[in-house]
PDB file of N, CA and C in Angstrom:
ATOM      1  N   UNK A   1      92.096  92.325 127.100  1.00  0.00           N
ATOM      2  CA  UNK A   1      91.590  91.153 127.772  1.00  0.00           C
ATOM      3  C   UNK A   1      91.560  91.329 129.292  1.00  0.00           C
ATOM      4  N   UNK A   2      92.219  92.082 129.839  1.00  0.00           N
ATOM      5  CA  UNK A   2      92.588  92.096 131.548  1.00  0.00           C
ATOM      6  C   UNK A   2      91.040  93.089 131.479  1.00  0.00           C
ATOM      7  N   UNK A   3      90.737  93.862 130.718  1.00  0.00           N
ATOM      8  CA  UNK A   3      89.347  94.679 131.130  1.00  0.00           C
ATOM      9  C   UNK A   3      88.275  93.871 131.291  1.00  0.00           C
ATOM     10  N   UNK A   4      87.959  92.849 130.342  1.00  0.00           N
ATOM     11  CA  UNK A   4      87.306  91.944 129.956  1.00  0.00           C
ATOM     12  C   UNK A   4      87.010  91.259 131.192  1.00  0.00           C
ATOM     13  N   UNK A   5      88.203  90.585 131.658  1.00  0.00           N
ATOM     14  CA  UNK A   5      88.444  90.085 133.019  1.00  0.00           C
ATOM     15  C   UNK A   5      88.047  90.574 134.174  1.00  0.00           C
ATOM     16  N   UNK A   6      88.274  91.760 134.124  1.00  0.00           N
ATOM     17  CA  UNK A   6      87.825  92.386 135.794  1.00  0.00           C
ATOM     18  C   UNK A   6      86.024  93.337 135.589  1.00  0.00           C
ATOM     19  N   UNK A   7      86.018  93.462 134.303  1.00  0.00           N
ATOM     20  CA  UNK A   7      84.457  93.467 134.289  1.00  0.00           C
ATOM     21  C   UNK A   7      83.555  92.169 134.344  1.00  0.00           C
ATOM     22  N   UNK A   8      83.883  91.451 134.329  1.00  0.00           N
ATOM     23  CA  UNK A   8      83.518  89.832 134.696  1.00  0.00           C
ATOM     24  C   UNK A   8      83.504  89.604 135.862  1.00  0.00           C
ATOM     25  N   UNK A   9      84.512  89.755 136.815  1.00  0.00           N
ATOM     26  CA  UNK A   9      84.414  89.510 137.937  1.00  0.00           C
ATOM     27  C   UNK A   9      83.691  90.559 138.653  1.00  0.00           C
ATOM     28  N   UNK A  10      83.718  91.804 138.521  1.00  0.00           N
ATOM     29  CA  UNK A  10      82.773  92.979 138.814  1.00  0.00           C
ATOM     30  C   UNK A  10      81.430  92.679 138.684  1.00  0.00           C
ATOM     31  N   UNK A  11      80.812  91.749 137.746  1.00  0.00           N
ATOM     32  CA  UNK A  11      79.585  91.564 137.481  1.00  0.00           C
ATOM     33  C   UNK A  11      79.131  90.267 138.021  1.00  0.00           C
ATOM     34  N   UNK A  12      80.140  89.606 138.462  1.00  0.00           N
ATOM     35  CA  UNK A  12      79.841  88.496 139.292  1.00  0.00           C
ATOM     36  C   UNK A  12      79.751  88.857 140.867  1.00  0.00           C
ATOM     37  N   UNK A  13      80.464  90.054 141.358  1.00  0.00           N
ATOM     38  CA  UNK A  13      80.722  90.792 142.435  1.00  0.00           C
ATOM     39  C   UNK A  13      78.865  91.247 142.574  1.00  0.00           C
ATOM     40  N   UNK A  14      78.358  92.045 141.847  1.00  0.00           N
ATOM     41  CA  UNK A  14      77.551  92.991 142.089  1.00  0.00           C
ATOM     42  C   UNK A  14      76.428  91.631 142.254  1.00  0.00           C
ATOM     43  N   UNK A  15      76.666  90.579 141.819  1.00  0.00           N
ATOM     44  CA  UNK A  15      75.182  89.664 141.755  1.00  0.00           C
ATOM     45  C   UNK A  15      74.049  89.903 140.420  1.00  0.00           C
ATOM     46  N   UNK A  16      72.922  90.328 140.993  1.00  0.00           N
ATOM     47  CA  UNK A  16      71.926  90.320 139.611  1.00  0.00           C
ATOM     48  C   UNK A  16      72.108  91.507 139.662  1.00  0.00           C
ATOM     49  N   UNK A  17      72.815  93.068 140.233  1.00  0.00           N
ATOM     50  CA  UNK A  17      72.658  94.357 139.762  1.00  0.00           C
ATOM     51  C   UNK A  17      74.111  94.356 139.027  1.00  0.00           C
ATOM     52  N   UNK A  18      74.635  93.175 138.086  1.00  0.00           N
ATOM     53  CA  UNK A  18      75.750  93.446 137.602  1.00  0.00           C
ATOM     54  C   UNK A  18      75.130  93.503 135.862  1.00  0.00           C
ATOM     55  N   UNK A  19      73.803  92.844 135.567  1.00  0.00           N
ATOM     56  CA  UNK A  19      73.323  93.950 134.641  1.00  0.00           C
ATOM     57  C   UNK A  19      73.419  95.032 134.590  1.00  0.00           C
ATOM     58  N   UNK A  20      73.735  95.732 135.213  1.00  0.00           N
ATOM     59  CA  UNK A  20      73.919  97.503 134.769  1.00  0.00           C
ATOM     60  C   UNK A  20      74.847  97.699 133.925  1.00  0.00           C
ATOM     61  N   UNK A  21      76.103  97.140 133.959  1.00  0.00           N
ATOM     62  CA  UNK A  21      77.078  97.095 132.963  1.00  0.00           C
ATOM     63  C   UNK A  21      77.092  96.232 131.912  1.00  0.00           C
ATOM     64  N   UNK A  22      76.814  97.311 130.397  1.00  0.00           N
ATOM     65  CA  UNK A  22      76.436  96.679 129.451  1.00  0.00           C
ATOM     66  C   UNK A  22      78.060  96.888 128.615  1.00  0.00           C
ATOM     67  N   UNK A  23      78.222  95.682 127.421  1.00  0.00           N
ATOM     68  CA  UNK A  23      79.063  95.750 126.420  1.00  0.00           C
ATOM     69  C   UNK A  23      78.441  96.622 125.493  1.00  0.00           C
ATOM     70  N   UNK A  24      79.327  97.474 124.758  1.00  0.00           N
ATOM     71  CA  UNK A  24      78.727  98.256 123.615  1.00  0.00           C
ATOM     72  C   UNK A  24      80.084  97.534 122.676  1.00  0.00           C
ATOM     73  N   UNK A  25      79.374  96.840 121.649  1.00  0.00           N
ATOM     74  CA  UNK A  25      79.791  96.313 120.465  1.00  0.00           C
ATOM     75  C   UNK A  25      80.967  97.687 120.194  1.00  0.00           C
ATOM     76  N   UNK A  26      82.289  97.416 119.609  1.00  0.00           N
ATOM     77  CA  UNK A  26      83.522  98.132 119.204  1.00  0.00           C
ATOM     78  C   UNK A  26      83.734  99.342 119.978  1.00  0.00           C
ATOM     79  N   UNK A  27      83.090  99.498 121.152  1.00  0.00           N
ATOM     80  CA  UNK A  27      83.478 100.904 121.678  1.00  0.00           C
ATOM     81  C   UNK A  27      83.839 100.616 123.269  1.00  0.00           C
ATOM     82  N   UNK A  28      83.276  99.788 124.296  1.00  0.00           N
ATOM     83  CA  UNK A  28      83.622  99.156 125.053  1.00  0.00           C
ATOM     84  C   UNK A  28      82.556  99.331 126.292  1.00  0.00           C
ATOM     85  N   UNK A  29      82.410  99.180 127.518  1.00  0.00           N
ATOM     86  CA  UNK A  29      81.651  99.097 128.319  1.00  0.00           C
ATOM     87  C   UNK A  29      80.563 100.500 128.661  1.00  0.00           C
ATOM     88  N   UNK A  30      79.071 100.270 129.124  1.00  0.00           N
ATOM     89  CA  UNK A  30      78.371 101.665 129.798  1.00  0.00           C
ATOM     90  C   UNK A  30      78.294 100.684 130.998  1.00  0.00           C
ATOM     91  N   UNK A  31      77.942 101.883 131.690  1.00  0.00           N
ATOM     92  CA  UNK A  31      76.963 101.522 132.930  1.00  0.00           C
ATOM     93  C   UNK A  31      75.553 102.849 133.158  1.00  0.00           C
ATOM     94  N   UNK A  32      74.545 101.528 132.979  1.00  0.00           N
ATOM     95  CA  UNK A  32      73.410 102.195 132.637  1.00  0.00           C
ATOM     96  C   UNK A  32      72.717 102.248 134.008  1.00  0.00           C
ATOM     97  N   UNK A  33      71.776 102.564 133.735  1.00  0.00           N
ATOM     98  CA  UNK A  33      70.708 102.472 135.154  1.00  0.00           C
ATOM     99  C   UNK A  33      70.035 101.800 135.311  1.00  0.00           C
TER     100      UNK A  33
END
């Protein structure tokens, strides 16, 4: 949950380029391009 958390706020940080970081269903975060 604390990952959960600070990728949240990371993606609130970045604005609209915080789409780049996607959830991958049971395996956990990418960051795409």
């Amino acid at each position: 949950k604390v990952v959960d958390l600070y990728v949240h706020y990371l993606r609130r940080k970045l604005g609209p380029g915080g789409d780049i970081i996607q959830t991958v269903r049971g395996v956990g975060y990418s960051v795409g391009r």
